[in-house]
PDB file of N, CA and C in Angstrom:
ATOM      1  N   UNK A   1     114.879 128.972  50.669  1.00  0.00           N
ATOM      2  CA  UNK A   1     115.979 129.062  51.607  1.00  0.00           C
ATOM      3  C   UNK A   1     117.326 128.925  50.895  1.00  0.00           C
ATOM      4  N   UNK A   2     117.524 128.164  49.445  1.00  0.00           N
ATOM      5  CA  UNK A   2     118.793 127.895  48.906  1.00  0.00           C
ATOM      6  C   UNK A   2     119.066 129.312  48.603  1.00  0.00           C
ATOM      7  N   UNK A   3     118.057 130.356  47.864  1.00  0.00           N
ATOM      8  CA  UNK A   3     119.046 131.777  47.716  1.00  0.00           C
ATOM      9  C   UNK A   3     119.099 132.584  49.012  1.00  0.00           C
ATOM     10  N   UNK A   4     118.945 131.968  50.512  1.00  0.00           N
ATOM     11  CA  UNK A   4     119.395 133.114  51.207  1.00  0.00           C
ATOM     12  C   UNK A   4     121.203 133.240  51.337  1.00  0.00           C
ATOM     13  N   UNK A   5     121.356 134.352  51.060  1.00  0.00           N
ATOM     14  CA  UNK A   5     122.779 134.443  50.798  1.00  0.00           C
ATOM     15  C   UNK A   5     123.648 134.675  52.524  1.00  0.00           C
ATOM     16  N   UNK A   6     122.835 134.465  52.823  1.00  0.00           N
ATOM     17  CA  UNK A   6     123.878 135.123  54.199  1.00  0.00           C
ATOM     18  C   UNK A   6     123.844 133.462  54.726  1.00  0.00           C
ATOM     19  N   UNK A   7     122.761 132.599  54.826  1.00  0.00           N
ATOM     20  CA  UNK A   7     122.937 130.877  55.215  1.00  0.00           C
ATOM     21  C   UNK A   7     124.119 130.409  54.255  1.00  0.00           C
ATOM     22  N   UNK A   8     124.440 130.524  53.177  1.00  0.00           N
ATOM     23  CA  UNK A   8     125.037 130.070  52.367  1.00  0.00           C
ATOM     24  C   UNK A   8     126.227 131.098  52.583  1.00  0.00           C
ATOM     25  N   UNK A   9     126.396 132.034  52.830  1.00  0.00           N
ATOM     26  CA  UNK A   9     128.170 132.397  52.722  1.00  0.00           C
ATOM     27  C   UNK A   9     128.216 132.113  54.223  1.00  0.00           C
ATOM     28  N   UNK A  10     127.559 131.953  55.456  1.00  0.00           N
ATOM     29  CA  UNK A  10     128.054 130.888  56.922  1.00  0.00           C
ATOM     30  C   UNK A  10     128.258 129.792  56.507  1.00  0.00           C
ATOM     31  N   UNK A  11     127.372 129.077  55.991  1.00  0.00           N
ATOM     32  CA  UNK A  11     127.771 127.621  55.512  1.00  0.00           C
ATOM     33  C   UNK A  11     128.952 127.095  54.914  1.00  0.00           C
ATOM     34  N   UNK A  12     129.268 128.142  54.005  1.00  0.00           N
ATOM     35  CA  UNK A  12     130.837 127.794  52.784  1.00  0.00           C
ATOM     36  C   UNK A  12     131.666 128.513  54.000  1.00  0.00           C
ATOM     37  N   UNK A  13     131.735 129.581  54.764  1.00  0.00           N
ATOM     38  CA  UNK A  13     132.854 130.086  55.775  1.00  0.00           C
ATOM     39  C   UNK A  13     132.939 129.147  56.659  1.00  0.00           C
ATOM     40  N   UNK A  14     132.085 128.648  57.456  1.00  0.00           N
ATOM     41  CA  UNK A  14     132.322 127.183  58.312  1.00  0.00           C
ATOM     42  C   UNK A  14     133.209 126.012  57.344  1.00  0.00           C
ATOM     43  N   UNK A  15     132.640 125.617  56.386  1.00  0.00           N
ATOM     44  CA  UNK A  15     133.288 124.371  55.727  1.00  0.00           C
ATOM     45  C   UNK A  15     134.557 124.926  55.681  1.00  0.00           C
ATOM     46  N   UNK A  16     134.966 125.916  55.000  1.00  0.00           N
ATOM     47  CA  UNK A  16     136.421 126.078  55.198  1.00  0.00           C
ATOM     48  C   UNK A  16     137.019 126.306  56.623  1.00  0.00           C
ATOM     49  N   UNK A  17     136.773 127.085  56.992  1.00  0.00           N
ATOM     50  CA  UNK A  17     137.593 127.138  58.595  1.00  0.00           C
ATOM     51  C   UNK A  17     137.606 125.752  59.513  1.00  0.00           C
ATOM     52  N   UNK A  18     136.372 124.840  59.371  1.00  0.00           N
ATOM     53  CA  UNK A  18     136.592 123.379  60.621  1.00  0.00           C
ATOM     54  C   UNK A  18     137.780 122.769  59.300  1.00  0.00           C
ATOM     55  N   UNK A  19     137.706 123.321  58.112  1.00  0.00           N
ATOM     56  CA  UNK A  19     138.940 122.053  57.291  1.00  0.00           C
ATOM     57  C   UNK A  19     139.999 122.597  57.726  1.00  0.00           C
ATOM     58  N   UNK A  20     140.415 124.109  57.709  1.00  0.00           N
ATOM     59  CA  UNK A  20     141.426 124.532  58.025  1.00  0.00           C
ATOM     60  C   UNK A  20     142.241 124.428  59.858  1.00  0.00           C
ATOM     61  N   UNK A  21     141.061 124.395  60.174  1.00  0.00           N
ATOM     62  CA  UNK A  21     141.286 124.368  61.643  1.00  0.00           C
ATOM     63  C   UNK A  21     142.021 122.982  62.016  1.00  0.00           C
ATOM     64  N   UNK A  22     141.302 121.768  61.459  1.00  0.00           N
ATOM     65  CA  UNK A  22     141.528 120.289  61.298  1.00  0.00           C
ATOM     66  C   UNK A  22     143.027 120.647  61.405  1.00  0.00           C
ATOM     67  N   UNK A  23     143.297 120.718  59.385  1.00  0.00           N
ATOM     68  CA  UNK A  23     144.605 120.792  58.674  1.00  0.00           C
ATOM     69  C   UNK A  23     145.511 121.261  60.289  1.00  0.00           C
ATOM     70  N   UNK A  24     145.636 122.551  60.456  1.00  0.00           N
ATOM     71  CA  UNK A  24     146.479 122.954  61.830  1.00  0.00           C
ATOM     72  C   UNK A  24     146.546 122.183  62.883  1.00  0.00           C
ATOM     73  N   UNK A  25     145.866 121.631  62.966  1.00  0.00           N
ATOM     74  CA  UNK A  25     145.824 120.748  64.399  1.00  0.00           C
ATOM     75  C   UNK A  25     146.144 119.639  64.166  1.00  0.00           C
ATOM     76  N   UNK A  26     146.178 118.994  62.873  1.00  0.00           N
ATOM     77  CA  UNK A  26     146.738 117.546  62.516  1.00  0.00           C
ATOM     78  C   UNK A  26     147.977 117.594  62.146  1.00  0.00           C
ATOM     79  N   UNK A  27     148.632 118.997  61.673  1.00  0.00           N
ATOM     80  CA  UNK A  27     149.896 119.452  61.592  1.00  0.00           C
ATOM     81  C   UNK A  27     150.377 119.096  62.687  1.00  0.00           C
ATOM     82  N   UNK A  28     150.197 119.670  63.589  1.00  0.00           N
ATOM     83  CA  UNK A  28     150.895 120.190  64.776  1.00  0.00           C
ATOM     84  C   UNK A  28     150.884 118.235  64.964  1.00  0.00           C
ATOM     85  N   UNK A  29     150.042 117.513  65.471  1.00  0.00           N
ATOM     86  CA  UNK A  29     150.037 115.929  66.074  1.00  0.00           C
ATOM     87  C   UNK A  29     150.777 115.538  65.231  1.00  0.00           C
ATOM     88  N   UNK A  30     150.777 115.627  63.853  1.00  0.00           N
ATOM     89  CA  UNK A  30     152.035 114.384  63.049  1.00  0.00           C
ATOM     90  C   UNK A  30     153.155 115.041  62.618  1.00  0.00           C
ATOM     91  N   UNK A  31     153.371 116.378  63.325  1.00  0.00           N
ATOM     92  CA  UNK A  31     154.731 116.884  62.849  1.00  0.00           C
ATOM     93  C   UNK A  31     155.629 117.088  64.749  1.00  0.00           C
ATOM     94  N   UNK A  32     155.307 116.198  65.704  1.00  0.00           N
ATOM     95  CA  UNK A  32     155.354 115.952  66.538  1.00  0.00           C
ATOM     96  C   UNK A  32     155.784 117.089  67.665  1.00  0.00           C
ATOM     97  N   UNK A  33     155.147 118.151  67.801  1.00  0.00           N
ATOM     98  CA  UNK A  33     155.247 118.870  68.404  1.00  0.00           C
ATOM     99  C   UNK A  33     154.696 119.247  69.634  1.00  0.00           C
ATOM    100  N   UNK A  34     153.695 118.418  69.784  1.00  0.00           N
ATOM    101  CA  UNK A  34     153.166 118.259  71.212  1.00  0.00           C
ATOM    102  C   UNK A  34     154.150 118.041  72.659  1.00  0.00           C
ATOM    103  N   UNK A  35     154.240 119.029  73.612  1.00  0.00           N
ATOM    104  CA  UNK A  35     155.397 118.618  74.232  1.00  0.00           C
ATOM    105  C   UNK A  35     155.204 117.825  75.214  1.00  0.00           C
ATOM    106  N   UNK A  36     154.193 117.346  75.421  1.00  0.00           N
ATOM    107  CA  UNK A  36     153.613 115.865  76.062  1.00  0.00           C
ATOM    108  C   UNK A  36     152.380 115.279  75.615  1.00  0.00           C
ATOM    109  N   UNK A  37     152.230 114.196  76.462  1.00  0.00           N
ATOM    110  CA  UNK A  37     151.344 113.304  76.497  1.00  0.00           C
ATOM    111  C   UNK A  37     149.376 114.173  76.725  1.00  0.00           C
ATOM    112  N   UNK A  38     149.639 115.067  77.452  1.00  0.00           N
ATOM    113  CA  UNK A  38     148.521 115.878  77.674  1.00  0.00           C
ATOM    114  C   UNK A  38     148.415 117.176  76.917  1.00  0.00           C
ATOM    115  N   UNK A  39     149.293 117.271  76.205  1.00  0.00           N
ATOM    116  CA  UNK A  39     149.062 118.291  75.162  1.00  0.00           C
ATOM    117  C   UNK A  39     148.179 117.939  73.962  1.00  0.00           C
ATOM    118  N   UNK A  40     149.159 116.573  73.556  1.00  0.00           N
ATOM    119  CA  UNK A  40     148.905 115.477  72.590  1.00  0.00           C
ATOM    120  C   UNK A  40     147.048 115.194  72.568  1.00  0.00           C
ATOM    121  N   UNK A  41     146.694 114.713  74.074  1.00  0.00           N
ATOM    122  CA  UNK A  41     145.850 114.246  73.800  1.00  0.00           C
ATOM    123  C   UNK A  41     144.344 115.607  73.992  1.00  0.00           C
ATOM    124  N   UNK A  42     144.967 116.780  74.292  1.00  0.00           N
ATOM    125  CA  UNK A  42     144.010 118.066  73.984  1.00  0.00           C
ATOM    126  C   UNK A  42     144.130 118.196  72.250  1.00  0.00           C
ATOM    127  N   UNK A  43     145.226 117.750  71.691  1.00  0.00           N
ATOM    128  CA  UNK A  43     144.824 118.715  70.231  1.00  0.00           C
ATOM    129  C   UNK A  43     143.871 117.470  69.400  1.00  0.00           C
ATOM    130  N   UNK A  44     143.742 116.191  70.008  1.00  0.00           N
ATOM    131  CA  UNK A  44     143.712 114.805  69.413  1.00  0.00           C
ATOM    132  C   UNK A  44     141.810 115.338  69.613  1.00  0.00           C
ATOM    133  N   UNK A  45     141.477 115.699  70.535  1.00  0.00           N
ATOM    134  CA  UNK A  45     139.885 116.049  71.234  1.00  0.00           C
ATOM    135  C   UNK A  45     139.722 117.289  70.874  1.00  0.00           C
ATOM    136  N   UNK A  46     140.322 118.218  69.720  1.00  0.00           N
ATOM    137  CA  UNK A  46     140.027 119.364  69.376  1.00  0.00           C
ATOM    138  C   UNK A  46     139.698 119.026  67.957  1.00  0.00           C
ATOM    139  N   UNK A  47     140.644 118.137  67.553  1.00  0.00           N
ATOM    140  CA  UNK A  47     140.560 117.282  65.807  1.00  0.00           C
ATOM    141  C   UNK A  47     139.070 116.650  65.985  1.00  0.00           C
ATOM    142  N   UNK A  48     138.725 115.779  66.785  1.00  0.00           N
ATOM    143  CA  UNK A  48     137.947 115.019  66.836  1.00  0.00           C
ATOM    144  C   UNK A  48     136.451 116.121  67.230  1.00  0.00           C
ATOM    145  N   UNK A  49     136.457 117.221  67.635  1.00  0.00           N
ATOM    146  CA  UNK A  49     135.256 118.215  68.335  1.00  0.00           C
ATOM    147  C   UNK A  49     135.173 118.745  66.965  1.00  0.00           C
ATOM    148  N   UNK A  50     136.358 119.105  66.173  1.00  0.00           N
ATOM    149  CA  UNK A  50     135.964 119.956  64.610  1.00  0.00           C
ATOM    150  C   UNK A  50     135.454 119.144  63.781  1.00  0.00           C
ATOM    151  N   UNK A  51     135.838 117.779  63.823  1.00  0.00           N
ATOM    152  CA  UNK A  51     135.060 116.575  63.183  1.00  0.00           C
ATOM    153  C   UNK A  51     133.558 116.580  63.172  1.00  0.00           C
ATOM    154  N   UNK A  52     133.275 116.583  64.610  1.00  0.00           N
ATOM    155  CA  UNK A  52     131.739 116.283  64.951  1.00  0.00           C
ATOM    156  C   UNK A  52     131.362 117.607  64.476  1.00  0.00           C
ATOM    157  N   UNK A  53     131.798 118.491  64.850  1.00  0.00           N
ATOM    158  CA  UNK A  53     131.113 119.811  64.264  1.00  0.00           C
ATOM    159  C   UNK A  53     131.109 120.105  62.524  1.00  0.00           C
ATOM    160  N   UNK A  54     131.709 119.693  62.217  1.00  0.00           N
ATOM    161  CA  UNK A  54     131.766 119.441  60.768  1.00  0.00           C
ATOM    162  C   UNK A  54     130.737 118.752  59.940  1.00  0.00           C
ATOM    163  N   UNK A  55     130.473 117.598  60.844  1.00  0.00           N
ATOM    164  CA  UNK A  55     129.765 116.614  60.599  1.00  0.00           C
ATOM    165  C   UNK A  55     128.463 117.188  60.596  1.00  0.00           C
ATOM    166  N   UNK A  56     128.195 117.446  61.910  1.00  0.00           N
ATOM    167  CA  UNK A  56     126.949 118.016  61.921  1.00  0.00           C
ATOM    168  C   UNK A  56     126.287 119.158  61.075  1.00  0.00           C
ATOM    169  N   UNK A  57     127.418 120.003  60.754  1.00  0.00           N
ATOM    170  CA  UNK A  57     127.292 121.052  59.903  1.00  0.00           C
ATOM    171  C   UNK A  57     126.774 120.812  58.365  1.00  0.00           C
ATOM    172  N   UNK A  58     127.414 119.831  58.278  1.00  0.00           N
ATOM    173  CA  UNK A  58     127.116 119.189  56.441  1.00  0.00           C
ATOM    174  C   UNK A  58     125.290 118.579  56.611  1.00  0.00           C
ATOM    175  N   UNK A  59     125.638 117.766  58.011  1.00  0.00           N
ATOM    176  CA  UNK A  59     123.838 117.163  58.016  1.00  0.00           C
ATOM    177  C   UNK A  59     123.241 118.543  57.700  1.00  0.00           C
ATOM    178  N   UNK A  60     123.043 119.418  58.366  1.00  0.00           N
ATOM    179  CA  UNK A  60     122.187 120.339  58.532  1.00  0.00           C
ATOM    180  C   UNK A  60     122.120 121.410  57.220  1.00  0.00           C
ATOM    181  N   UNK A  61     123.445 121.314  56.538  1.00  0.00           N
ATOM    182  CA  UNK A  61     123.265 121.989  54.894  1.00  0.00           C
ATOM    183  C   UNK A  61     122.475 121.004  54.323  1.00  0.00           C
ATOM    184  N   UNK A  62     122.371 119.986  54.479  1.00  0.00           N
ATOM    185  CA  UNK A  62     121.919 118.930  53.321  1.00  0.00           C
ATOM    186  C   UNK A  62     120.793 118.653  53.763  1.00  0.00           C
ATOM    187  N   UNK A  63     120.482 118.870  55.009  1.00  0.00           N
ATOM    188  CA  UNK A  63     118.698 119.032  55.120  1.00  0.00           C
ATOM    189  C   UNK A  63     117.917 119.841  54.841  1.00  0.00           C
ATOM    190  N   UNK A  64     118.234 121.276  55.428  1.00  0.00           N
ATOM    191  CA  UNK A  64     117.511 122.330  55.547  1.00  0.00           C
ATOM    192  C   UNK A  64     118.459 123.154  53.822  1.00  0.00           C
ATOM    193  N   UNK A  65     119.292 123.404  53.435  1.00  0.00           N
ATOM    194  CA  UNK A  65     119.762 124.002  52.162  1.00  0.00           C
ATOM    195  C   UNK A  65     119.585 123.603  50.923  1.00  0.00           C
ATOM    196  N   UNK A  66     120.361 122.452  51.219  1.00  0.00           N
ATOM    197  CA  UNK A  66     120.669 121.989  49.658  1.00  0.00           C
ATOM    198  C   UNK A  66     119.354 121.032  49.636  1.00  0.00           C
ATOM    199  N   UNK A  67     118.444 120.444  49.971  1.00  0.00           N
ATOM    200  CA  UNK A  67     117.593 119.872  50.008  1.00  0.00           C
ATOM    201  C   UNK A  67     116.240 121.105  49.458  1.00  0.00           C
ATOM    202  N   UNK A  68     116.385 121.995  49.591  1.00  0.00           N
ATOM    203  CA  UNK A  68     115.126 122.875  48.856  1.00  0.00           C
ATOM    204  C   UNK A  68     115.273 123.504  47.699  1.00  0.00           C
ATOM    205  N   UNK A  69     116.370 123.354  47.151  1.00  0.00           N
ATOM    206  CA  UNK A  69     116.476 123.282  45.347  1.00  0.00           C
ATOM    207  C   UNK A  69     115.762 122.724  44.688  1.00  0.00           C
TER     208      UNK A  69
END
């Protein structure tokens, strides 16, 4: 499963885009542009949803990928 190339270029295209996605959205909260309180706390639960998805994403390379080398 480590040389299927198409699991492995989703895998490296996810890791970059939830970092990049993060990066933008943590921009936007500490460069204070939220124009309220309910904006604020949608981009705060979009940081935190790319997190978990992130998270989960790495478990699942490191079980099923990088684990059959």
């Amino acid at each position: 499963m480590r040389n299927d190339f198409k699991e492995q270029s989703l895998s490296d295209f996810l890791k970059r885009r939830f970092s990049e996605m993060k990066s933008e959205h943590t921009d936007h909260l500490s460069g204070g542009s939220c124009k309220d309180f309910g904006e604020y706390q949608k981009m705060v639960g979009i940081v935190e949803g790319l997190s978990l998805a992130e998270r989960e994403m790495f478990e699942w390379v490191g079980k099923f990928i990088e684990s059959d080398g």
